[in-house]
PDB file of N, CA and C in Angstrom:
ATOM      1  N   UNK A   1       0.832  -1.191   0.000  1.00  0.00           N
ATOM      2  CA  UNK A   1       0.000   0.000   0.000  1.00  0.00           C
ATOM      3  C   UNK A   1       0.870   1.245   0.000  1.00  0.00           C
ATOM      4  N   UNK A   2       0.308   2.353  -0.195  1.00  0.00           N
ATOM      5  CA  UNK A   2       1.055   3.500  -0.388  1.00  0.00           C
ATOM      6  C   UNK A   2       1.352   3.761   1.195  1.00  0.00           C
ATOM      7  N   UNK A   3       1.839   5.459   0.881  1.00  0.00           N
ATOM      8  CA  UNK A   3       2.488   5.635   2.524  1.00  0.00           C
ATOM      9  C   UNK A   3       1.092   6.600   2.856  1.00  0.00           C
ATOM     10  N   UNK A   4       0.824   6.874   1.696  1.00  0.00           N
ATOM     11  CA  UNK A   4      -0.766   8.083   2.304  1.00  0.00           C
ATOM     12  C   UNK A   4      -1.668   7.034   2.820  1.00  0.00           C
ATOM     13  N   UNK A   5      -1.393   5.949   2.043  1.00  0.00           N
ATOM     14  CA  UNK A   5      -2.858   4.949   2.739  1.00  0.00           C
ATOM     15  C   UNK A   5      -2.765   4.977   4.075  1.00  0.00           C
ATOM     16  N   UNK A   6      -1.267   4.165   4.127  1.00  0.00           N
ATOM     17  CA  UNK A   6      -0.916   4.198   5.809  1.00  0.00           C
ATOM     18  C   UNK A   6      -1.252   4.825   6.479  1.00  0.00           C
ATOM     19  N   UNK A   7      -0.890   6.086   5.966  1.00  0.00           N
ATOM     20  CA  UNK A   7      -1.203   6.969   7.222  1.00  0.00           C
ATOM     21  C   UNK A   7      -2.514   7.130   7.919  1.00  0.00           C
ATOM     22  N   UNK A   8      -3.494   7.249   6.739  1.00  0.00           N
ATOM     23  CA  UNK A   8      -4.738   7.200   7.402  1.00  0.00           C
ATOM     24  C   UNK A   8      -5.347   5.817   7.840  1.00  0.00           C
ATOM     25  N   UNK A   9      -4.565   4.783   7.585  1.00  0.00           N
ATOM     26  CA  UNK A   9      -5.056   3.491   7.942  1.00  0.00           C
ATOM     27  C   UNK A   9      -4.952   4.056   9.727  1.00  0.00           C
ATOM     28  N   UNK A  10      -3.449   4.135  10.062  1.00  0.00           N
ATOM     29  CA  UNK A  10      -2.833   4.436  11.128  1.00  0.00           C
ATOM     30  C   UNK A  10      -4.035   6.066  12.313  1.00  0.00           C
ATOM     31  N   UNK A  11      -4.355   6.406  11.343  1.00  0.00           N
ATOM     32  CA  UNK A  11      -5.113   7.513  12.233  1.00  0.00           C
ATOM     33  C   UNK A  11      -6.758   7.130  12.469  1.00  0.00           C
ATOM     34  N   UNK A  12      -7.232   5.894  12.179  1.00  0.00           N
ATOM     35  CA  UNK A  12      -8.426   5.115  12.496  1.00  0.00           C
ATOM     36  C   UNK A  12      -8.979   5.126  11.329  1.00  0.00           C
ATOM     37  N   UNK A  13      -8.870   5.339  10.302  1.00  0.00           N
ATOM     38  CA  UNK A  13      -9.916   4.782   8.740  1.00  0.00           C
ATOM     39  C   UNK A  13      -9.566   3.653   8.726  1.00  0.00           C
ATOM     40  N   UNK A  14     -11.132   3.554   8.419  1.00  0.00           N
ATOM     41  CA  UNK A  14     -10.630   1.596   8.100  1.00  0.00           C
ATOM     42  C   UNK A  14     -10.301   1.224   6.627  1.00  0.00           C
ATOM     43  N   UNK A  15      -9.378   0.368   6.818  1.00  0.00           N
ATOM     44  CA  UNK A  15      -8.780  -0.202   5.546  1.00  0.00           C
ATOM     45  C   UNK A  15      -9.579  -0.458   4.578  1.00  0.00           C
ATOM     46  N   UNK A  16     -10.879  -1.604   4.963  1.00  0.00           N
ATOM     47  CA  UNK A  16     -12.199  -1.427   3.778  1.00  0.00           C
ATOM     48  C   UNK A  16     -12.331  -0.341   2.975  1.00  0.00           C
ATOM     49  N   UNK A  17     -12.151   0.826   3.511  1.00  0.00           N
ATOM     50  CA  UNK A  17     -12.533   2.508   2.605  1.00  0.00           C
ATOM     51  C   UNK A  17     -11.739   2.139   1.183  1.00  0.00           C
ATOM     52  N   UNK A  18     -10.476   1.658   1.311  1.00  0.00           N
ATOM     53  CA  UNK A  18      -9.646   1.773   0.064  1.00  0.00           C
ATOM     54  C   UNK A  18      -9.641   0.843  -0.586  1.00  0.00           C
ATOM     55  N   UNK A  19     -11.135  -0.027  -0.144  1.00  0.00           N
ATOM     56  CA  UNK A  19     -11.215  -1.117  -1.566  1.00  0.00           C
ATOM     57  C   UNK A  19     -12.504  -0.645  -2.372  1.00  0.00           C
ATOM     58  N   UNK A  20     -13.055   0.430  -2.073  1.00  0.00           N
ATOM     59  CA  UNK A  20     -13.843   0.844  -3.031  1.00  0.00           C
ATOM     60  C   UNK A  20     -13.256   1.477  -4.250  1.00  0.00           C
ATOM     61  N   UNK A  21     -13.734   0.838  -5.076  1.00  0.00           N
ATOM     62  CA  UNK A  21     -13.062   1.641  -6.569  1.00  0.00           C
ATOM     63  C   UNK A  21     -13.442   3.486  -6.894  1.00  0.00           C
ATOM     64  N   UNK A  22     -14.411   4.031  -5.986  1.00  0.00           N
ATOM     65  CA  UNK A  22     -13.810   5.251  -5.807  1.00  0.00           C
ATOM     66  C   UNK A  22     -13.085   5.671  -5.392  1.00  0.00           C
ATOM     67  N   UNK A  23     -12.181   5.382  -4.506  1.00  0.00           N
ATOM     68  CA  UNK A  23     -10.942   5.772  -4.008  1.00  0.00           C
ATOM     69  C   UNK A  23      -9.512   5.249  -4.891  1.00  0.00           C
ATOM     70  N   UNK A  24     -10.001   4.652  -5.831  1.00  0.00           N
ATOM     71  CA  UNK A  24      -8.992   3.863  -6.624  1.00  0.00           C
ATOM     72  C   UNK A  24      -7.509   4.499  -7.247  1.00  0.00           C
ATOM     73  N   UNK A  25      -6.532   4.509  -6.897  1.00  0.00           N
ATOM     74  CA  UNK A  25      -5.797   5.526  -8.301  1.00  0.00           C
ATOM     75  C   UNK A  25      -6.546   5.359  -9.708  1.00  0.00           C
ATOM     76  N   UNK A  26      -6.203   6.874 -10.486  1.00  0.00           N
ATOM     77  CA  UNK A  26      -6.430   6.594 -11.472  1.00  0.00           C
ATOM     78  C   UNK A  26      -5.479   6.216 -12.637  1.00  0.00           C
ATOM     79  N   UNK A  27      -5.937   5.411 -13.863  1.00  0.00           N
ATOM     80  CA  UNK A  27      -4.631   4.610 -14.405  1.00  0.00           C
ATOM     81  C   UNK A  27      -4.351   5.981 -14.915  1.00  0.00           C
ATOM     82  N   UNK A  28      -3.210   5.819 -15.289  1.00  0.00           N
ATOM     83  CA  UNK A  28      -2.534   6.330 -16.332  1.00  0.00           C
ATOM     84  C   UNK A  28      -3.087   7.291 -17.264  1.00  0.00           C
ATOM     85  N   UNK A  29      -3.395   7.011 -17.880  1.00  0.00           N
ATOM     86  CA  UNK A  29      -4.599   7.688 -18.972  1.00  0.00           C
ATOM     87  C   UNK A  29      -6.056   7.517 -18.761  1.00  0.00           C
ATOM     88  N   UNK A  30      -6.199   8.747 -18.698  1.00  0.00           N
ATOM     89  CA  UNK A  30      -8.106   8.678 -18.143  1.00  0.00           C
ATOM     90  C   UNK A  30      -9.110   8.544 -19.254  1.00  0.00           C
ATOM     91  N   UNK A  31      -9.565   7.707 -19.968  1.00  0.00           N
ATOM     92  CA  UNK A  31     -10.602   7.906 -21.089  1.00  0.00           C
ATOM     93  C   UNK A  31     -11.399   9.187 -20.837  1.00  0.00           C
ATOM     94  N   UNK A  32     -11.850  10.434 -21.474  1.00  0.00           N
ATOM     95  CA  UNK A  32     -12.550  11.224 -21.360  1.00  0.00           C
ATOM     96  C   UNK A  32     -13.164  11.079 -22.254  1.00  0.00           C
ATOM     97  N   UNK A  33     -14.521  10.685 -22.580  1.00  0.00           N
ATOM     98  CA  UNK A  33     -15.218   9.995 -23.586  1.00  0.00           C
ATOM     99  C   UNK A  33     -16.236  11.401 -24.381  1.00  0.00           C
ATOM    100  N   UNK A  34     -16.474  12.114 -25.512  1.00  0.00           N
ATOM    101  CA  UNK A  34     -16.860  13.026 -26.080  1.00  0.00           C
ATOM    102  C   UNK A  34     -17.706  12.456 -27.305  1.00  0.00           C
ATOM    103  N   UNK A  35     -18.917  13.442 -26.837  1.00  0.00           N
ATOM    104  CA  UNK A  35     -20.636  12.795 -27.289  1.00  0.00           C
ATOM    105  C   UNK A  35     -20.752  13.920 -28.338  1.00  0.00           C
ATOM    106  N   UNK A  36     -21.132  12.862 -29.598  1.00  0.00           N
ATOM    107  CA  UNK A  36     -21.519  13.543 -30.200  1.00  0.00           C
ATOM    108  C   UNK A  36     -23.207  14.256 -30.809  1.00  0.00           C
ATOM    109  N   UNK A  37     -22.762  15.872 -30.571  1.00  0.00           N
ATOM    110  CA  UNK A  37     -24.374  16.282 -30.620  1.00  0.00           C
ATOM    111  C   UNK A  37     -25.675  15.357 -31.648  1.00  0.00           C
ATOM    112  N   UNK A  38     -26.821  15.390 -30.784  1.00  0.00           N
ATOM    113  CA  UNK A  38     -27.648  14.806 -31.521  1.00  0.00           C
ATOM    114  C   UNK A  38     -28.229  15.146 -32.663  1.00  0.00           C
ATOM    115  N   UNK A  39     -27.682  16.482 -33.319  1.00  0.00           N
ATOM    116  CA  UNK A  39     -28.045  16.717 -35.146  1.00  0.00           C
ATOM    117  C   UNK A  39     -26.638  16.339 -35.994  1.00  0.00           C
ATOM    118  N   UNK A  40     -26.005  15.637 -35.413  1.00  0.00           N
ATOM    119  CA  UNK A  40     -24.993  14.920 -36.080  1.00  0.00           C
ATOM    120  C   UNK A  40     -25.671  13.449 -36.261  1.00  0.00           C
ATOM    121  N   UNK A  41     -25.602  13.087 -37.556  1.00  0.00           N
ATOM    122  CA  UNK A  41     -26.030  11.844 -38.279  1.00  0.00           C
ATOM    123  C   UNK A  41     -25.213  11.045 -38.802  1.00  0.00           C
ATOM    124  N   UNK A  42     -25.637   9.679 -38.370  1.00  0.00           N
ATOM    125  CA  UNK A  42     -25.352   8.453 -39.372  1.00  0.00           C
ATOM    126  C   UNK A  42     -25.599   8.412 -40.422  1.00  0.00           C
ATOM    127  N   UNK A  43     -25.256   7.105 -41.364  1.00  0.00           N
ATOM    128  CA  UNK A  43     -25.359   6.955 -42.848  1.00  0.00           C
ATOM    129  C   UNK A  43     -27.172   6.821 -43.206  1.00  0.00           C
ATOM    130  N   UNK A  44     -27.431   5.994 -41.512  1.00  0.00           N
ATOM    131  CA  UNK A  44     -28.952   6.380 -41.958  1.00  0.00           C
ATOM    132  C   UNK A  44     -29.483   7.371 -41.333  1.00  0.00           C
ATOM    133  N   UNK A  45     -28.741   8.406 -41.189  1.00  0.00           N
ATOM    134  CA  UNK A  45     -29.790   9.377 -41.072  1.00  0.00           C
ATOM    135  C   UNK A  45     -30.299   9.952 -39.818  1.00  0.00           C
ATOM    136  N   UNK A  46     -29.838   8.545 -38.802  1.00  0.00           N
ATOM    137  CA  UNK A  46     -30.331   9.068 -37.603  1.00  0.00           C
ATOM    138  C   UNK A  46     -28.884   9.706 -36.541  1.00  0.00           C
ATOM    139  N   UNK A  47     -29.447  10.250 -35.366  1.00  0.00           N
ATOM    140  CA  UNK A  47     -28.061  10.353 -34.431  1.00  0.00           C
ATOM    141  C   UNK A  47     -27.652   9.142 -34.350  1.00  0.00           C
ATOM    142  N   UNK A  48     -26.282   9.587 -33.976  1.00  0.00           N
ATOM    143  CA  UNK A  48     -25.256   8.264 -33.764  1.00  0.00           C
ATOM    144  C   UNK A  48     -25.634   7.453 -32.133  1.00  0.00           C
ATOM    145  N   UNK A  49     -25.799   6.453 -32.069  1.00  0.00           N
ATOM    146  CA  UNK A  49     -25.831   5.255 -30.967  1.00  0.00           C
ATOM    147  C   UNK A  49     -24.401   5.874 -30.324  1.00  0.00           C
ATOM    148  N   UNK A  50     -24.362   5.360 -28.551  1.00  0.00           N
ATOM    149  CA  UNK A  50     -23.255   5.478 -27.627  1.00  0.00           C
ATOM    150  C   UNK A  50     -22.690   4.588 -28.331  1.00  0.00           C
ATOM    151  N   UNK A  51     -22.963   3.155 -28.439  1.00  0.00           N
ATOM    152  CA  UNK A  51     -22.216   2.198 -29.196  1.00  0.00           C
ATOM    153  C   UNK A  51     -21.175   2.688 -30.144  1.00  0.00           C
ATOM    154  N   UNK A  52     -22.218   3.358 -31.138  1.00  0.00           N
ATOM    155  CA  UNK A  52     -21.349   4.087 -32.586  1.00  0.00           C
ATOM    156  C   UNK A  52     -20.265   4.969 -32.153  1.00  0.00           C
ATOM    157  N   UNK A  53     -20.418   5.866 -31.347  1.00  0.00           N
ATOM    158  CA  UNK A  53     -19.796   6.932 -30.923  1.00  0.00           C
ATOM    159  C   UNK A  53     -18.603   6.515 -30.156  1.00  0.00           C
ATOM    160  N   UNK A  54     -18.973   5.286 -29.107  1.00  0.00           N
ATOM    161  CA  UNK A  54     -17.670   4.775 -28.678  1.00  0.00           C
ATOM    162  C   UNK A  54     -16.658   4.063 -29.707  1.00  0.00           C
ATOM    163  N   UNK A  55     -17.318   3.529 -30.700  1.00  0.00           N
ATOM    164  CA  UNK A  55     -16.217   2.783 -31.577  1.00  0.00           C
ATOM    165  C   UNK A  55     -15.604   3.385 -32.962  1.00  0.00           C
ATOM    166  N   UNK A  56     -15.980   5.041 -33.072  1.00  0.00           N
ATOM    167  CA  UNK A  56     -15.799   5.997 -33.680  1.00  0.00           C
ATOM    168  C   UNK A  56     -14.567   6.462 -32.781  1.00  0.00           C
ATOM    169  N   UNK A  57     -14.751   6.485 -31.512  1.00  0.00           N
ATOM    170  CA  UNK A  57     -13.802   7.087 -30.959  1.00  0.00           C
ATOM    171  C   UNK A  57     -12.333   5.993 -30.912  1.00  0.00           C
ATOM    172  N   UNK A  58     -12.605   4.995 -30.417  1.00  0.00           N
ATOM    173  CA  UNK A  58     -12.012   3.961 -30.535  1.00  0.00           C
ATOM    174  C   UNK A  58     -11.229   3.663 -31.536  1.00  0.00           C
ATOM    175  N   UNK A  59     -11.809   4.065 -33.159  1.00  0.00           N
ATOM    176  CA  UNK A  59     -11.019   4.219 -34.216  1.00  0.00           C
ATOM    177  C   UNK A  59      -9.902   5.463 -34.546  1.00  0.00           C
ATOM    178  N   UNK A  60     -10.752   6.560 -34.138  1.00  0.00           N
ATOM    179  CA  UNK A  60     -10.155   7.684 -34.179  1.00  0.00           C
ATOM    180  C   UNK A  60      -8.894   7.739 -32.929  1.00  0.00           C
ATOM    181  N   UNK A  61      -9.323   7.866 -31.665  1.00  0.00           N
ATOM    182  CA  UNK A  61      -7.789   7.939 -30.627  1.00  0.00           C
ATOM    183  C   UNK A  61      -8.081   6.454 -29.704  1.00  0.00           C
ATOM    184  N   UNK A  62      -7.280   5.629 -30.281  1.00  0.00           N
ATOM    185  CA  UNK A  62      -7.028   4.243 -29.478  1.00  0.00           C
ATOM    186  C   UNK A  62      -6.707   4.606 -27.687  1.00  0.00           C
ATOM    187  N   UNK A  63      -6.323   5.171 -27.989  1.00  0.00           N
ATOM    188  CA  UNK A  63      -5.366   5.804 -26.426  1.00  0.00           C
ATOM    189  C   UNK A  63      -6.499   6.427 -25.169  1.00  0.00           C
ATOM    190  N   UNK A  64      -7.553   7.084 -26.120  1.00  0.00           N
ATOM    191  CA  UNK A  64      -8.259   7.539 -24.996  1.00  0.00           C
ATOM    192  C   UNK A  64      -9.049   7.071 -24.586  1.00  0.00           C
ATOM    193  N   UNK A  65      -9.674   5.612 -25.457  1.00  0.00           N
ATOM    194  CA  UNK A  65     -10.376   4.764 -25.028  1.00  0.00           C
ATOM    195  C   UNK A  65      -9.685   3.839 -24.001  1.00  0.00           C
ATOM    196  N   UNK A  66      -8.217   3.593 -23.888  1.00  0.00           N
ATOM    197  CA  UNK A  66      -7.920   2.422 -23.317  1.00  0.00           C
ATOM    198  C   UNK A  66      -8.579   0.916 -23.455  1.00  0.00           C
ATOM    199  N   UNK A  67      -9.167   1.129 -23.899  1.00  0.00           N
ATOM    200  CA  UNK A  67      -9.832  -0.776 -23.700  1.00  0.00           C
ATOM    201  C   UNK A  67      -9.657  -1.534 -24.906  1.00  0.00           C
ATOM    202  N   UNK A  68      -9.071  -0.605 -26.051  1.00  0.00           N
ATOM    203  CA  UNK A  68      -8.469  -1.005 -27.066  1.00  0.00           C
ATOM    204  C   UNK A  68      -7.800  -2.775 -27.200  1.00  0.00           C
ATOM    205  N   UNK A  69      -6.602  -2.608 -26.537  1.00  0.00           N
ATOM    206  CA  UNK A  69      -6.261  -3.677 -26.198  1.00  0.00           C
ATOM    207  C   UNK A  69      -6.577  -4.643 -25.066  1.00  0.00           C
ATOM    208  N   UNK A  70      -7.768  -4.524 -24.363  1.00  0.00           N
ATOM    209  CA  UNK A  70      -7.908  -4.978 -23.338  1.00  0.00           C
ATOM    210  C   UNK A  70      -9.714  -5.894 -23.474  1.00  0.00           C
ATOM    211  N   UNK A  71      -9.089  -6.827 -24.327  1.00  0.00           N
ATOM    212  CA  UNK A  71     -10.318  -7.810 -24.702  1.00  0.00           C
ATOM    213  C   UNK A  71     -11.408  -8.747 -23.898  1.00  0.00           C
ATOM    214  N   UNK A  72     -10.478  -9.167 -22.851  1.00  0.00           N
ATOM    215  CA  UNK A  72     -11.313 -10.185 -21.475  1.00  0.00           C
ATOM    216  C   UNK A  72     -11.780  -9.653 -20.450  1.00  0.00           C
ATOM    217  N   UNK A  73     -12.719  -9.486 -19.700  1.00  0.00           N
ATOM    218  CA  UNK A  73     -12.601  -9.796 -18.624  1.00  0.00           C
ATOM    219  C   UNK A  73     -11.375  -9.891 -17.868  1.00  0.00           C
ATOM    220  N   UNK A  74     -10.314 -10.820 -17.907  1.00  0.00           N
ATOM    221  CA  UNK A  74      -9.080 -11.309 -16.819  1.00  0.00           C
ATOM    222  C   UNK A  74      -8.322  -9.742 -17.661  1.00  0.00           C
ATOM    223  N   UNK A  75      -8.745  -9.784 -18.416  1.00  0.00           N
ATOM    224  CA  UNK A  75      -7.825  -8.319 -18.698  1.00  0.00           C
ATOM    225  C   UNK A  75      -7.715  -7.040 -18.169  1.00  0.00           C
ATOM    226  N   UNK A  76      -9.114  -6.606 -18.207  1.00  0.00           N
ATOM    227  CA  UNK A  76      -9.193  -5.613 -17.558  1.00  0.00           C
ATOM    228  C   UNK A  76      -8.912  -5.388 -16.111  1.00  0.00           C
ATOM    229  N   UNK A  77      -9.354  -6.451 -15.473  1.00  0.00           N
ATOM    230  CA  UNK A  77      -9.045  -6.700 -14.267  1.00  0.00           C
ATOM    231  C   UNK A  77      -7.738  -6.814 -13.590  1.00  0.00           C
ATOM    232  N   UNK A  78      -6.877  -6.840 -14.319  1.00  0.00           N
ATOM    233  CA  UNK A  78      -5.395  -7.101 -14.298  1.00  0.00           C
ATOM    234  C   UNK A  78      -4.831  -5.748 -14.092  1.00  0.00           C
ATOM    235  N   UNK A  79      -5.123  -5.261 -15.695  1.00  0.00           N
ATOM    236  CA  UNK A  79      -5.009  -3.944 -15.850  1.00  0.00           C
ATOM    237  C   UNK A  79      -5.478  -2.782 -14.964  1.00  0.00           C
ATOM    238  N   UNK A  80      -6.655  -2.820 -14.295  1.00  0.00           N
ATOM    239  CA  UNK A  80      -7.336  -2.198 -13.520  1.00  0.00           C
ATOM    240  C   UNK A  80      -7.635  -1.611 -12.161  1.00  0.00           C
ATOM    241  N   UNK A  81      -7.952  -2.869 -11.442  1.00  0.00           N
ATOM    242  CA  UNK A  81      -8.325  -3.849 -10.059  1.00  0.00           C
ATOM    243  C   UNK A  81      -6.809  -3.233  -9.050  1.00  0.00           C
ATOM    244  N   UNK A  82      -6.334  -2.930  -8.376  1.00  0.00           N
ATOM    245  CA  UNK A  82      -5.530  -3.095  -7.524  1.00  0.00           C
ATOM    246  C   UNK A  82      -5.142  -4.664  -7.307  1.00  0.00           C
ATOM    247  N   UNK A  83      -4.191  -4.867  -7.030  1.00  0.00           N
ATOM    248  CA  UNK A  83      -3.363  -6.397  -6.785  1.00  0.00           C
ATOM    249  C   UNK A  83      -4.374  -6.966  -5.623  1.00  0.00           C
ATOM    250  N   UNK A  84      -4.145  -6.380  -5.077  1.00  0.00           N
ATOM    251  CA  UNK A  84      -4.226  -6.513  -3.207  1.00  0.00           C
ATOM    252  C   UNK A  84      -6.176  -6.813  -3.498  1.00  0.00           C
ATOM    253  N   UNK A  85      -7.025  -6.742  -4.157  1.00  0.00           N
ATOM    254  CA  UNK A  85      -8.132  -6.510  -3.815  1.00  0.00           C
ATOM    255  C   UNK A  85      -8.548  -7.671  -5.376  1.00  0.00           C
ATOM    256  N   UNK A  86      -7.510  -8.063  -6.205  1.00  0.00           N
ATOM    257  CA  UNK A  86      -8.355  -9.287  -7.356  1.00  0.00           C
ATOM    258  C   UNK A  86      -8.401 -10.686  -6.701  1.00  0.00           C
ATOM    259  N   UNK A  87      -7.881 -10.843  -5.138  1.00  0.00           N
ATOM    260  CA  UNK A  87      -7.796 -12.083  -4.906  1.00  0.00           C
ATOM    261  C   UNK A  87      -9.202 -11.888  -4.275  1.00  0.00           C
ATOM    262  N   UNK A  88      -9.881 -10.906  -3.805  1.00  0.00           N
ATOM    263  CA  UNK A  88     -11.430 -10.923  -3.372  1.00  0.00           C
ATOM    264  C   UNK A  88     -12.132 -10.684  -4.570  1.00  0.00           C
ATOM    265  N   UNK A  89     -12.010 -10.861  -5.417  1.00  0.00           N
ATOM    266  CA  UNK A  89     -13.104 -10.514  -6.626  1.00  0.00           C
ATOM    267  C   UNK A  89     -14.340 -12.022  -7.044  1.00  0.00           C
ATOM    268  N   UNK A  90     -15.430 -11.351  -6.601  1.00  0.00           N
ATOM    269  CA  UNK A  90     -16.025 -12.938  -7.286  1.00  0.00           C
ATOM    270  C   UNK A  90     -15.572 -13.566  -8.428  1.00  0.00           C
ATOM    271  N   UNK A  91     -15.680 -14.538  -8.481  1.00  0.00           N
ATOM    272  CA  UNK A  91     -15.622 -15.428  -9.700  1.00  0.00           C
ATOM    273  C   UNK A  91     -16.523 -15.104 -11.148  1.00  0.00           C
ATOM    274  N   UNK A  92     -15.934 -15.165 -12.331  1.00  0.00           N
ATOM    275  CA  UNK A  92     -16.826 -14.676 -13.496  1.00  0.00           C
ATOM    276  C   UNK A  92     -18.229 -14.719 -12.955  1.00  0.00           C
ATOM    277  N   UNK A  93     -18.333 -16.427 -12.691  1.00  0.00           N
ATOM    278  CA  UNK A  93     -20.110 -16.398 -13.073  1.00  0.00           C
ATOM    279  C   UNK A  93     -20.869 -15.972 -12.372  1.00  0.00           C
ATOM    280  N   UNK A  94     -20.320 -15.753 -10.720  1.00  0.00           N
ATOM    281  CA  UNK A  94     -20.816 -14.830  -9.948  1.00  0.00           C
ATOM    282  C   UNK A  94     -20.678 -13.214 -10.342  1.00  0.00           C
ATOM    283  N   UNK A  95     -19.796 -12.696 -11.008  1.00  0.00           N
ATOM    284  CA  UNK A  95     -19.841 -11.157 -11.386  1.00  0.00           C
ATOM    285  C   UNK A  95     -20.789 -11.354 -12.516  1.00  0.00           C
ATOM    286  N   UNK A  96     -21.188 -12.443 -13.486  1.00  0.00           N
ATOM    287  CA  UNK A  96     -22.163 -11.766 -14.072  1.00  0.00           C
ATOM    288  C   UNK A  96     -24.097 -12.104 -14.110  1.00  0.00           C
ATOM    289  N   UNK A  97     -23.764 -11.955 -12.739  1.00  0.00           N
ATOM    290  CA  UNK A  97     -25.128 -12.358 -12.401  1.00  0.00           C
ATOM    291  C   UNK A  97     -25.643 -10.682 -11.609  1.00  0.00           C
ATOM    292  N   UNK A  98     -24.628  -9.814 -11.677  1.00  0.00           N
ATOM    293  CA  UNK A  98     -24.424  -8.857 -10.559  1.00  0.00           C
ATOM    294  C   UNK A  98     -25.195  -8.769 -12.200  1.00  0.00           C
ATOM    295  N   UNK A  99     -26.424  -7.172 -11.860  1.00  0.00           N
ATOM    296  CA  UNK A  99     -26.971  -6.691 -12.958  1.00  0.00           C
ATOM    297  C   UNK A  99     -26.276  -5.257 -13.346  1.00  0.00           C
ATOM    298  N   UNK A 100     -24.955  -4.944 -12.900  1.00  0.00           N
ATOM    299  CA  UNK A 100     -24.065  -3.652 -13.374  1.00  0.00           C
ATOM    300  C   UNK A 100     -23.234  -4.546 -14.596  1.00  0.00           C
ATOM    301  N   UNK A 101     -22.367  -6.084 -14.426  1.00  0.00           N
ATOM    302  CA  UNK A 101     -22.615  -6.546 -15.259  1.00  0.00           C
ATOM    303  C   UNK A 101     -23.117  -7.103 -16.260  1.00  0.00           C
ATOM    304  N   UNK A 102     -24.521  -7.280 -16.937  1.00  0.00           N
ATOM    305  CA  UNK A 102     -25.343  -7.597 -17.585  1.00  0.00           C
ATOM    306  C   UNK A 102     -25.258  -6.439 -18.798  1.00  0.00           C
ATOM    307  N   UNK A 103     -24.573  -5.206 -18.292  1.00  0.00           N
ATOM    308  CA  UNK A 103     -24.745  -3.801 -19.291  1.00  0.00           C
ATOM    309  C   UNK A 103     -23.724  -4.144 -20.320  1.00  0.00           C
ATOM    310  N   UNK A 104     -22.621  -5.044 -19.915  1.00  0.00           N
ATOM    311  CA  UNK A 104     -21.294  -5.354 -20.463  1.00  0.00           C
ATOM    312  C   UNK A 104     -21.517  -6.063 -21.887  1.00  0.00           C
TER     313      UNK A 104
END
């Protein structure tokens, strides 16, 4: 753990606090994801889908999507997850019964 964790581990926060993924570092590169207005059109005509828009972006800057290269599940999680906190992670078939996974 870091030395800031410590410290506040050490001044009574409980350790649990820093397995929430809001408190998480952030990686490296932050995806900042940019929507495009809804009188901007597809080939048919209509606004573009989040779908479309993410894999527009995805084509256009690989980098700011990050997930580019990051195809599995065990991937992201690798990539992601803190060390210290993937040995508590449910098991696939239990994470995708969770309905935040189901959006995936």
């Amino acid at each position: 753990m870091e030395a800031r964790i410590r410290k506040y581990i050490s001044k009574g926060v409980p350790a649990s606090l820093f397995e929430e993924p809001g408190v998480w570092k952030y990686p490296v590169k932050i995806c900042h994801l940019y929507l495009a207005d809804e009188s901007t059109l597809n080939v048919a005509g209509k606004p573009f889908s989040l779908k479309e828009q993410i894999t527009l972006a995805e084509q256009a800057e690989p980098s700011r999507t990050q997930w580019t290269k990051y195809c599995t599940d065990a991937e992201r999680i690798a990539h992601v997850v803190p060390k210290e906190l993937q040995a508590k992670l449910l098991p696939p078939d239990e994470r995708k019964k969770n309905p935040v996974s189901r959006t995936l």
